[in-house]
C-alpha atoms as a PDB file:
ATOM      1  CA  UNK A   1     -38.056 121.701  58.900  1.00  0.00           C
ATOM      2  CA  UNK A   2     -39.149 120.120  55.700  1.00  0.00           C
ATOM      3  CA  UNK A   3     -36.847 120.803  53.774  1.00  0.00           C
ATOM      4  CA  UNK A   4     -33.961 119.577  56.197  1.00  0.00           C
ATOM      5  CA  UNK A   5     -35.969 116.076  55.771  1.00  0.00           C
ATOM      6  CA  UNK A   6     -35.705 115.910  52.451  1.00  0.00           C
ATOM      7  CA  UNK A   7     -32.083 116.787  52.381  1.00  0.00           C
ATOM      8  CA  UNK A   8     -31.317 113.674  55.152  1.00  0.00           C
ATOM      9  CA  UNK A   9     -34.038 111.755  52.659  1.00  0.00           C
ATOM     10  CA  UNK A  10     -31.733 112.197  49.735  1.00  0.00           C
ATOM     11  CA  UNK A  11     -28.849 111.504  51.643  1.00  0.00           C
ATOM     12  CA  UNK A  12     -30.103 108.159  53.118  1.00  0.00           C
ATOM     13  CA  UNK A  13     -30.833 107.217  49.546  1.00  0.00           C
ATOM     14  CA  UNK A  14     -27.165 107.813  48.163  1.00  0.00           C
ATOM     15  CA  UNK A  15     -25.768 106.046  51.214  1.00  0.00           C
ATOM     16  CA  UNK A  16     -27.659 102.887  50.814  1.00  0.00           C
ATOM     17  CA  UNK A  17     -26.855 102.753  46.693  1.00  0.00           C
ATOM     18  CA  UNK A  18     -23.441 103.445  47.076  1.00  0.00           C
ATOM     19  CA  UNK A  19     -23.186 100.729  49.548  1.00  0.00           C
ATOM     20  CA  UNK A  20     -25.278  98.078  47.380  1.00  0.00           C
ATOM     21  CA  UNK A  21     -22.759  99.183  44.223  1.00  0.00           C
ATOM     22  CA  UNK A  22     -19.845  98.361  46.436  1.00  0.00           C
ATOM     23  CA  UNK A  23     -20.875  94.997  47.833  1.00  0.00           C
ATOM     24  CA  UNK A  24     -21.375  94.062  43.979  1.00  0.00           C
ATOM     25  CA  UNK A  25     -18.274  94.873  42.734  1.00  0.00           C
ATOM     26  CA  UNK A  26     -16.626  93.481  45.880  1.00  0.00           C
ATOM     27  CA  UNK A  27     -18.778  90.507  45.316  1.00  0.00           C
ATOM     28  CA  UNK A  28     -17.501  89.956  41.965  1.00  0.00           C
ATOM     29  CA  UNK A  29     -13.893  90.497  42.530  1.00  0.00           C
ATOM     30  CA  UNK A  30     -13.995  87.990  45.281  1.00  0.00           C
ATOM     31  CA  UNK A  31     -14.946  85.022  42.699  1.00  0.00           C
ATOM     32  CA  UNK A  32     -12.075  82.825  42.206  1.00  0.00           C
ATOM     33  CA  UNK A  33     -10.324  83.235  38.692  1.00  0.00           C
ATOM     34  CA  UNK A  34     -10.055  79.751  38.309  1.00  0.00           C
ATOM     35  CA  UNK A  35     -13.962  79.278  38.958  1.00  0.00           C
ATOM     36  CA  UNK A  36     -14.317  82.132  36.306  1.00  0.00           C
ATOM     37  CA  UNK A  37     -12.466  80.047  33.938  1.00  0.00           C
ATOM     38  CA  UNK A  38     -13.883  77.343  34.208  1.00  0.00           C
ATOM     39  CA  UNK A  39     -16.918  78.733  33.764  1.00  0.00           C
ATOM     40  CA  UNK A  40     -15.472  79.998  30.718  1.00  0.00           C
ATOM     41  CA  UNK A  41     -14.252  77.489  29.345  1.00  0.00           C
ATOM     42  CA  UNK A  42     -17.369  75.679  29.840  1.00  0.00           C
ATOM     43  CA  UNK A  43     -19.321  78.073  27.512  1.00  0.00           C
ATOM     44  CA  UNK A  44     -16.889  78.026  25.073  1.00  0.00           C
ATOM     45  CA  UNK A  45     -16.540  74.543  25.045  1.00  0.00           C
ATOM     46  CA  UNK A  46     -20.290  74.270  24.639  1.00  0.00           C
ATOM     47  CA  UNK A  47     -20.091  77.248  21.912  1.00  0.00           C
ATOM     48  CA  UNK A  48     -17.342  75.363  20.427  1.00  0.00           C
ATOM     49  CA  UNK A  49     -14.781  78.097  20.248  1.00  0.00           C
ATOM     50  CA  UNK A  50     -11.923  75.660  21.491  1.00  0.00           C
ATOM     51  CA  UNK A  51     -10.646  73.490  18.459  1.00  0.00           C
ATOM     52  CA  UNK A  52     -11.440  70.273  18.677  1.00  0.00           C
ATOM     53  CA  UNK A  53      -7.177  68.735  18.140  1.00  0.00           C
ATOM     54  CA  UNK A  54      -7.117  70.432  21.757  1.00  0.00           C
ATOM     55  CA  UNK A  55      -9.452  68.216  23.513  1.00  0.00           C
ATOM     56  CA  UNK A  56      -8.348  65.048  25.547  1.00  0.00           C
ATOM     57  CA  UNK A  57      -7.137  62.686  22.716  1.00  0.00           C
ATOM     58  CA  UNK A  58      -5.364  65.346  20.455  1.00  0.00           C
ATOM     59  CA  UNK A  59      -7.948  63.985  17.554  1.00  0.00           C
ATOM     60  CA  UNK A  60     -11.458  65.484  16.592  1.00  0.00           C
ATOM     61  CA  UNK A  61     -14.454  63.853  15.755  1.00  0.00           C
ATOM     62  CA  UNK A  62     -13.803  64.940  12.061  1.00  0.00           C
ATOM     63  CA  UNK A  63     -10.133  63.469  11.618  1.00  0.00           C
ATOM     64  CA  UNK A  64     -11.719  60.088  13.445  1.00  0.00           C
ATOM     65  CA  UNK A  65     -14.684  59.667  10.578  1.00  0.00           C
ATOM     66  CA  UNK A  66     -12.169  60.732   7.451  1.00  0.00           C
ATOM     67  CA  UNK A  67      -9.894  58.425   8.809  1.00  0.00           C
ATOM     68  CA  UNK A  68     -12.156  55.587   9.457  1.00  0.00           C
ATOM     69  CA  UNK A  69     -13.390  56.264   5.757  1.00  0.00           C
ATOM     70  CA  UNK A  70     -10.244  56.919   4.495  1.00  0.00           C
ATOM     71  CA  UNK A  71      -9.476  52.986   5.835  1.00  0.00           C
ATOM     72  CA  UNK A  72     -12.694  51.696   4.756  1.00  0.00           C
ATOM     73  CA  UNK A  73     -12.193  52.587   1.137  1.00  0.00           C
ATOM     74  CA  UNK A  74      -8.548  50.983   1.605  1.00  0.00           C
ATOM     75  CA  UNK A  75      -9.914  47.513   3.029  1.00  0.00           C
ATOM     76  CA  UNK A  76     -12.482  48.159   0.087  1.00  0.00           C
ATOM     77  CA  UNK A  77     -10.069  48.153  -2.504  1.00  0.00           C
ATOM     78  CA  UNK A  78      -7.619  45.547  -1.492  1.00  0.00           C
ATOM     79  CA  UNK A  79     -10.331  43.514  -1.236  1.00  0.00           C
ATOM     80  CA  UNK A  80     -11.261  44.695  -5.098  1.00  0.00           C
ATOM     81  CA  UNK A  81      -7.860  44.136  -5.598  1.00  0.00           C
ATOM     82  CA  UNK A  82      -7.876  40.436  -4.017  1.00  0.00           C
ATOM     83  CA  UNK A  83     -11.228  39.367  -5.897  1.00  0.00           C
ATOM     84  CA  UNK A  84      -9.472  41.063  -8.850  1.00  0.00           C
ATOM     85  CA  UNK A  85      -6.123  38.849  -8.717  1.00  0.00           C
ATOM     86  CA  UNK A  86      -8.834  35.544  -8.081  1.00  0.00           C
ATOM     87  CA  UNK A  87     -10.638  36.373 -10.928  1.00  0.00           C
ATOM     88  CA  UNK A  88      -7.454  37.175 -13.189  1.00  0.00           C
ATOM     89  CA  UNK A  89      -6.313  33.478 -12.085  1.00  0.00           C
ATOM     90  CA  UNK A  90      -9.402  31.663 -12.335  1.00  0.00           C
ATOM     91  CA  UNK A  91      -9.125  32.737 -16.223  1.00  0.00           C
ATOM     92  CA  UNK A  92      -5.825  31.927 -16.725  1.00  0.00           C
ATOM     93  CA  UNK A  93      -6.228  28.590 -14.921  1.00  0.00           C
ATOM     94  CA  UNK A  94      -9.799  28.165 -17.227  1.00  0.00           C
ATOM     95  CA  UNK A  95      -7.939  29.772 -20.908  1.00  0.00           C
ATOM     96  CA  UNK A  96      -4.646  26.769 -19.540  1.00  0.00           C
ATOM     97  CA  UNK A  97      -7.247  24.221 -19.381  1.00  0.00           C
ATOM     98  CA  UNK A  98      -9.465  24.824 -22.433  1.00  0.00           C
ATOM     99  CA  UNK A  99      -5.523  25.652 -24.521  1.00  0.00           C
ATOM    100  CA  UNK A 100      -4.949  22.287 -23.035  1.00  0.00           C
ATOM    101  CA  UNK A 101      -8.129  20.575 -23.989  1.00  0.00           C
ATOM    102  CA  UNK A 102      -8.139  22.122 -27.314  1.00  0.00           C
ATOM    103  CA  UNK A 103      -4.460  20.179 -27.431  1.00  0.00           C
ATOM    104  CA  UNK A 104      -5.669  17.361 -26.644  1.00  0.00           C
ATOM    105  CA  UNK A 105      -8.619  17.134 -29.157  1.00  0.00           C
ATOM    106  CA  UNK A 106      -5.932  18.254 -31.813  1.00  0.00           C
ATOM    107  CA  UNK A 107      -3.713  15.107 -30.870  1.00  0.00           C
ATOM    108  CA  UNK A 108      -7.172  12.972 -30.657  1.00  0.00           C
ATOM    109  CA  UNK A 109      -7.955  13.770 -34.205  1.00  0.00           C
ATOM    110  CA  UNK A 110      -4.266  13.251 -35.682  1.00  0.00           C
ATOM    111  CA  UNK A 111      -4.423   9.875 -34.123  1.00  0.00           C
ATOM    112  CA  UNK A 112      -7.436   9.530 -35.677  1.00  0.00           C
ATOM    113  CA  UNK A 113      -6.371  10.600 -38.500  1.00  0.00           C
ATOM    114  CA  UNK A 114      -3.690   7.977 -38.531  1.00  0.00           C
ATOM    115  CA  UNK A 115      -5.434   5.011 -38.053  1.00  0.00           C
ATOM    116  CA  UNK A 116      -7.571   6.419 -40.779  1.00  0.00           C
ATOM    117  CA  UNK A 117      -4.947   6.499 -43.596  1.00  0.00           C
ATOM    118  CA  UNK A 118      -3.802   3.341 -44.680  1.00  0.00           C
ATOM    119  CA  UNK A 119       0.463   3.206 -44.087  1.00  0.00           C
ATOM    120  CA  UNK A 120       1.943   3.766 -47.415  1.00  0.00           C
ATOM    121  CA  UNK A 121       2.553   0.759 -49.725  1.00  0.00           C
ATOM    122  CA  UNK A 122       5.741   0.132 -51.652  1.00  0.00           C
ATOM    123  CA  UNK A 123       5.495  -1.277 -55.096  1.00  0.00           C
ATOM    124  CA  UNK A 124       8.277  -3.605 -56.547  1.00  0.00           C
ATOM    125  CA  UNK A 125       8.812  -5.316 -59.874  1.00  0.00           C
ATOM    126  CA  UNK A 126       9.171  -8.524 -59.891  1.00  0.00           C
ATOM    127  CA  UNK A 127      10.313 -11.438 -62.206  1.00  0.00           C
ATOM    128  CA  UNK A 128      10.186 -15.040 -62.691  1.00  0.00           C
ATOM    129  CA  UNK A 129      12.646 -16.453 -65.028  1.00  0.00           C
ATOM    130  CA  UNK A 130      13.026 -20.653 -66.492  1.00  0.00           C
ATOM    131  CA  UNK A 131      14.549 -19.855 -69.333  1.00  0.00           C
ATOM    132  CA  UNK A 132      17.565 -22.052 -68.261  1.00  0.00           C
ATOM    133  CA  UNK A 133      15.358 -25.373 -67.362  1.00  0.00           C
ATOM    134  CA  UNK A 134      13.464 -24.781 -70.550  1.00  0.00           C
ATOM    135  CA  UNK A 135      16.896 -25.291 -72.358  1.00  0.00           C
ATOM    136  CA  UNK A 136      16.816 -28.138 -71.051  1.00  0.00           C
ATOM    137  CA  UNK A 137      13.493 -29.394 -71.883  1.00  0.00           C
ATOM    138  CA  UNK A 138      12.389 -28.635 -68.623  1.00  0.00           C
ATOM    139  CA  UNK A 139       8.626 -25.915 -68.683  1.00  0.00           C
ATOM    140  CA  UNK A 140       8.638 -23.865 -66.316  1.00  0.00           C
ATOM    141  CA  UNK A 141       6.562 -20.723 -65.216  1.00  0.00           C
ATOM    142  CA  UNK A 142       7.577 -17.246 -66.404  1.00  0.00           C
ATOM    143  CA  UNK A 143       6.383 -13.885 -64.897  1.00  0.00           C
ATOM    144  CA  UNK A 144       7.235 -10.079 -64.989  1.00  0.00           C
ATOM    145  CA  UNK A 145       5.218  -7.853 -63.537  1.00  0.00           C
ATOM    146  CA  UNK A 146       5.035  -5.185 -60.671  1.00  0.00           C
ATOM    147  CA  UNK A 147       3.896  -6.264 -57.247  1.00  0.00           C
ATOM    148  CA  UNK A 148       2.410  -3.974 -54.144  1.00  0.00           C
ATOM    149  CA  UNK A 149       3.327  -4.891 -50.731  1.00  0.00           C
ATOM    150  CA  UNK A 150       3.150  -3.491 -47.318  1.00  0.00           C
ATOM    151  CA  UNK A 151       5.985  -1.741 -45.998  1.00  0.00           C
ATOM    152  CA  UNK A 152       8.484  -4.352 -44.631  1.00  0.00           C
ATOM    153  CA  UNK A 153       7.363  -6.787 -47.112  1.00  0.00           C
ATOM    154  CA  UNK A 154      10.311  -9.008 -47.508  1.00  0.00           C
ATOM    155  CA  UNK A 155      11.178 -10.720 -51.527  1.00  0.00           C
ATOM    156  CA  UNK A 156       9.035 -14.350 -50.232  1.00  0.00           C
ATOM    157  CA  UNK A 157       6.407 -11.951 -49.929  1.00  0.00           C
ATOM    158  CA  UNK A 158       6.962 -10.729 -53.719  1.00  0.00           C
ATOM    159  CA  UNK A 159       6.399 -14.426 -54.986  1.00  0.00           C
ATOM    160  CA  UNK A 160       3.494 -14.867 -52.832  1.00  0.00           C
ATOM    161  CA  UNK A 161       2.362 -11.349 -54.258  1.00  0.00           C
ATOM    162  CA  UNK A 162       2.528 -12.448 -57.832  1.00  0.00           C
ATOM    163  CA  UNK A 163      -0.171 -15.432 -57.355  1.00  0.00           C
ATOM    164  CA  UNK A 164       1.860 -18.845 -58.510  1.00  0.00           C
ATOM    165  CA  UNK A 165       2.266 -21.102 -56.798  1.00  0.00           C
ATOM    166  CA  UNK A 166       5.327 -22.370 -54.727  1.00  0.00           C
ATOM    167  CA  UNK A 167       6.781 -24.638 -52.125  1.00  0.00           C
ATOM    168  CA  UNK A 168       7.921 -23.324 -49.675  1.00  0.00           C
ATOM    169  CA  UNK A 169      10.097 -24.254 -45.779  1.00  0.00           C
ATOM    170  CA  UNK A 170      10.991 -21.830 -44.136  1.00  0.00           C
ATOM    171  CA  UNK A 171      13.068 -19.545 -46.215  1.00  0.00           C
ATOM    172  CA  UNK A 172      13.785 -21.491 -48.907  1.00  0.00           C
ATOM    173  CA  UNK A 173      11.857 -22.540 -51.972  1.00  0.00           C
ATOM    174  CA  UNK A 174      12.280 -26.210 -52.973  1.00  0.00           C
ATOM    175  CA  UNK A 175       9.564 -25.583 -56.779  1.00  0.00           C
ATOM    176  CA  UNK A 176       7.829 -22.697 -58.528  1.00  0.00           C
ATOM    177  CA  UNK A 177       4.764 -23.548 -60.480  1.00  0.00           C
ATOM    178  CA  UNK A 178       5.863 -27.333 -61.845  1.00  0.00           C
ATOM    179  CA  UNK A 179       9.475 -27.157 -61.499  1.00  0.00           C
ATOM    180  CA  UNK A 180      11.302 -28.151 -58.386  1.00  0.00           C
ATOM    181  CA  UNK A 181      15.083 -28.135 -57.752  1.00  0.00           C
ATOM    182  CA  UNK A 182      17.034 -30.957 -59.203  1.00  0.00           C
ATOM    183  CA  UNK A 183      14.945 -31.456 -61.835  1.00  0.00           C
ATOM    184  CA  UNK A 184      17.547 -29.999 -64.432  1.00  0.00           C
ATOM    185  CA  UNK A 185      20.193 -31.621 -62.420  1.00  0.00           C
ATOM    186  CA  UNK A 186      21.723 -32.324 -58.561  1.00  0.00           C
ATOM    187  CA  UNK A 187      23.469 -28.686 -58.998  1.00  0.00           C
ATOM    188  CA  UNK A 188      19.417 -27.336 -60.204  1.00  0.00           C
ATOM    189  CA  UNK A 189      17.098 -25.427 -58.128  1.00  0.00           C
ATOM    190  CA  UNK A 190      15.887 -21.812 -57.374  1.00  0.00           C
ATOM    191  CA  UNK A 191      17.391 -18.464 -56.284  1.00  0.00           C
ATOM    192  CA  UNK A 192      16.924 -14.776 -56.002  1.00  0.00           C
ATOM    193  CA  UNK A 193      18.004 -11.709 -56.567  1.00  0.00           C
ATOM    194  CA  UNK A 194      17.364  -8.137 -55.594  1.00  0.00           C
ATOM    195  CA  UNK A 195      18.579  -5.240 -57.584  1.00  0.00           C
ATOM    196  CA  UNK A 196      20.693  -7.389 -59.412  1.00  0.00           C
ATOM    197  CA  UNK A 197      22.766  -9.125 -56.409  1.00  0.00           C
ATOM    198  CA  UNK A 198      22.084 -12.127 -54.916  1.00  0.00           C
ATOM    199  CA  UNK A 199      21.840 -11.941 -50.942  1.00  0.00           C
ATOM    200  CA  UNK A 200      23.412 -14.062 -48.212  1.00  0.00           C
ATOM    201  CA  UNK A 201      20.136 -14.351 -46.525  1.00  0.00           C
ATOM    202  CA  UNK A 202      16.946 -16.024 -47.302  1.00  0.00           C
ATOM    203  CA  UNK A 203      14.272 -14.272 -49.379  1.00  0.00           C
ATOM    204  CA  UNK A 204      11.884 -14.511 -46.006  1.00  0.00           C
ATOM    205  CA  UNK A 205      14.526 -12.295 -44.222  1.00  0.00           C
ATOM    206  CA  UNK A 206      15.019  -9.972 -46.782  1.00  0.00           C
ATOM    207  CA  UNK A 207      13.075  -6.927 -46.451  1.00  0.00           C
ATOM    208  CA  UNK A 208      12.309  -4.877 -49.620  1.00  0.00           C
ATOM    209  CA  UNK A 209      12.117  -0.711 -50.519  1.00  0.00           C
ATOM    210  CA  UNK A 210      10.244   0.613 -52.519  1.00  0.00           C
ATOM    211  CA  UNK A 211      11.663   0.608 -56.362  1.00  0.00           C
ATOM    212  CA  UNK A 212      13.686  -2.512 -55.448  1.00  0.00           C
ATOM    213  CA  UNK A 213      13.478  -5.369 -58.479  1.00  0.00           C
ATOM    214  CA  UNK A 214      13.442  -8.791 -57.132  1.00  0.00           C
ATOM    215  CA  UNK A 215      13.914 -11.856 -59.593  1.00  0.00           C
ATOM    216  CA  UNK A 216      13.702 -15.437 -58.882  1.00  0.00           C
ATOM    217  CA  UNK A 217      15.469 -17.654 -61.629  1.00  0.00           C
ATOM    218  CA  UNK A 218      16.256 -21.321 -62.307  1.00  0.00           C
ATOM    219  CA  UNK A 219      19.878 -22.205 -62.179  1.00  0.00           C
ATOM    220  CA  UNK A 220      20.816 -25.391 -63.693  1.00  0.00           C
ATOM    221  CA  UNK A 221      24.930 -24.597 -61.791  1.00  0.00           C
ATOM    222  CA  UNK A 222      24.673 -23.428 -58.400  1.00  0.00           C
ATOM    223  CA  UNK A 223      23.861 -20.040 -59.846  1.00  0.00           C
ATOM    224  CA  UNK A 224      26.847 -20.272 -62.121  1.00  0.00           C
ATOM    225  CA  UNK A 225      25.007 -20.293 -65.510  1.00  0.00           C
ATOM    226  CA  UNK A 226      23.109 -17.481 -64.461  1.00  0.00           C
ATOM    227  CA  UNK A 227      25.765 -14.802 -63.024  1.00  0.00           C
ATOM    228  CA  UNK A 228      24.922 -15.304 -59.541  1.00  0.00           C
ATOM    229  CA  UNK A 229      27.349 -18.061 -58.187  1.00  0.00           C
ATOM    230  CA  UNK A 230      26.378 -19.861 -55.485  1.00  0.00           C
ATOM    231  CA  UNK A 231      29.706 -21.879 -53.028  1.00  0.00           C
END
């Protein structure tokens, strides 16, 4: 009798665990696939197993910071680049305007220079000559020396150069020291010469070079008795 219990015992106690193994593994194939998978994918997207390029976006976290650097160090160096070109024409506009002060003070100190240094003189001989009055018995002054004048100096500036004394109007000189014209006659007076020809102007017109040799003589003839015909 006892032993018939135990056997129904035993079998009781298969019964009941094949049943619970059963309902499991019907339990579990009964779960949706998609649920599974989901549930799946939610580990691994917490594990990070799924690459990152394959989330919504198509662009990790990663790519996102080098490229944000990457454009950071680009606005970085144009704007090196920018303060760089500023700079480079700050000092050329600052080495332009010291080249063109230091111009300027060059051209200030010529000019200064200039008005420094006295303009350069000419230096003429110059004659007097009576001989013809004294003939005559007319005295008159004689002279022969060298003269220095200021460029532009004309041959009336000669005589007045020499120190005697003269009358004169205008261009034309009436007496040298004591003798006047028509003293020695109504054909008498004074005239000049420069470089040995007598010009057509008056000797306050005519303007001298240096080296030039200006003579003022007495002619008793219009000139005539003296080689420098006058009319």
């Amino acid at each position: 009798m006892k032993s018939r219990f135990g056997v129904f015992i035993v079998c009781l106690l298969s019964i009941l665990l094949f049943s619970g193994c059963s309902k499991e593994k019907i339990t579990a194939s009964q779960v949706p696939s998609d649920v599974v998978s989901s549930q799946v994918s939610s580990e691994e997207l917490q594990q990070g197993s799924i690459p990152s390029e394959l989330l919504p976006g198509g662009v990790s976290e990663e790519s996102s910071s080098d490229e944000t650097q990457v454009s950071s160090d680009e606005t970085q160096k144009n704007e090196s680049t920018v303060s760089a070109q500023k700079g480079q024409v700050i000092s050329e506009n600052g080495a332009a305007a010291k080249v063109g002060n230091n111009e300027a003070d060059v051209g200030e100190t010529q000019t200064q220079e200039n008005h420094d240094v006295p303009a350069q003189q000419i230096t003429v001989s110059f004659t007097i000559d009576s001989s013809t009055a004294a003939a005559k018995g007319k005295s008159g002054p004689a002279f022969s020396s060298s003269v220095t004048l200021s460029p532009g100096a004309t041959a009336l500036d000669a005589l007045m150069a020499s120190g005697i004394s003269a009358d004169v109007s205008g261009d034309y000189v009436s007496g040298i020291g004591n003798l006047y014209e028509k003293d020695c006659g109504s054909m008498s007076g004074w005239l000049y010469a420069v470089n040995g020809h007598a010009p057509n102007v008056g000797c306050g017109s005519y303007a001298l070079n240096n080296g030039d040799s200006v003579l003022f003589i007495y002619t008793c003839n219009m000139g005539k008795d003296v080689g420098y015909g006058i009319g």
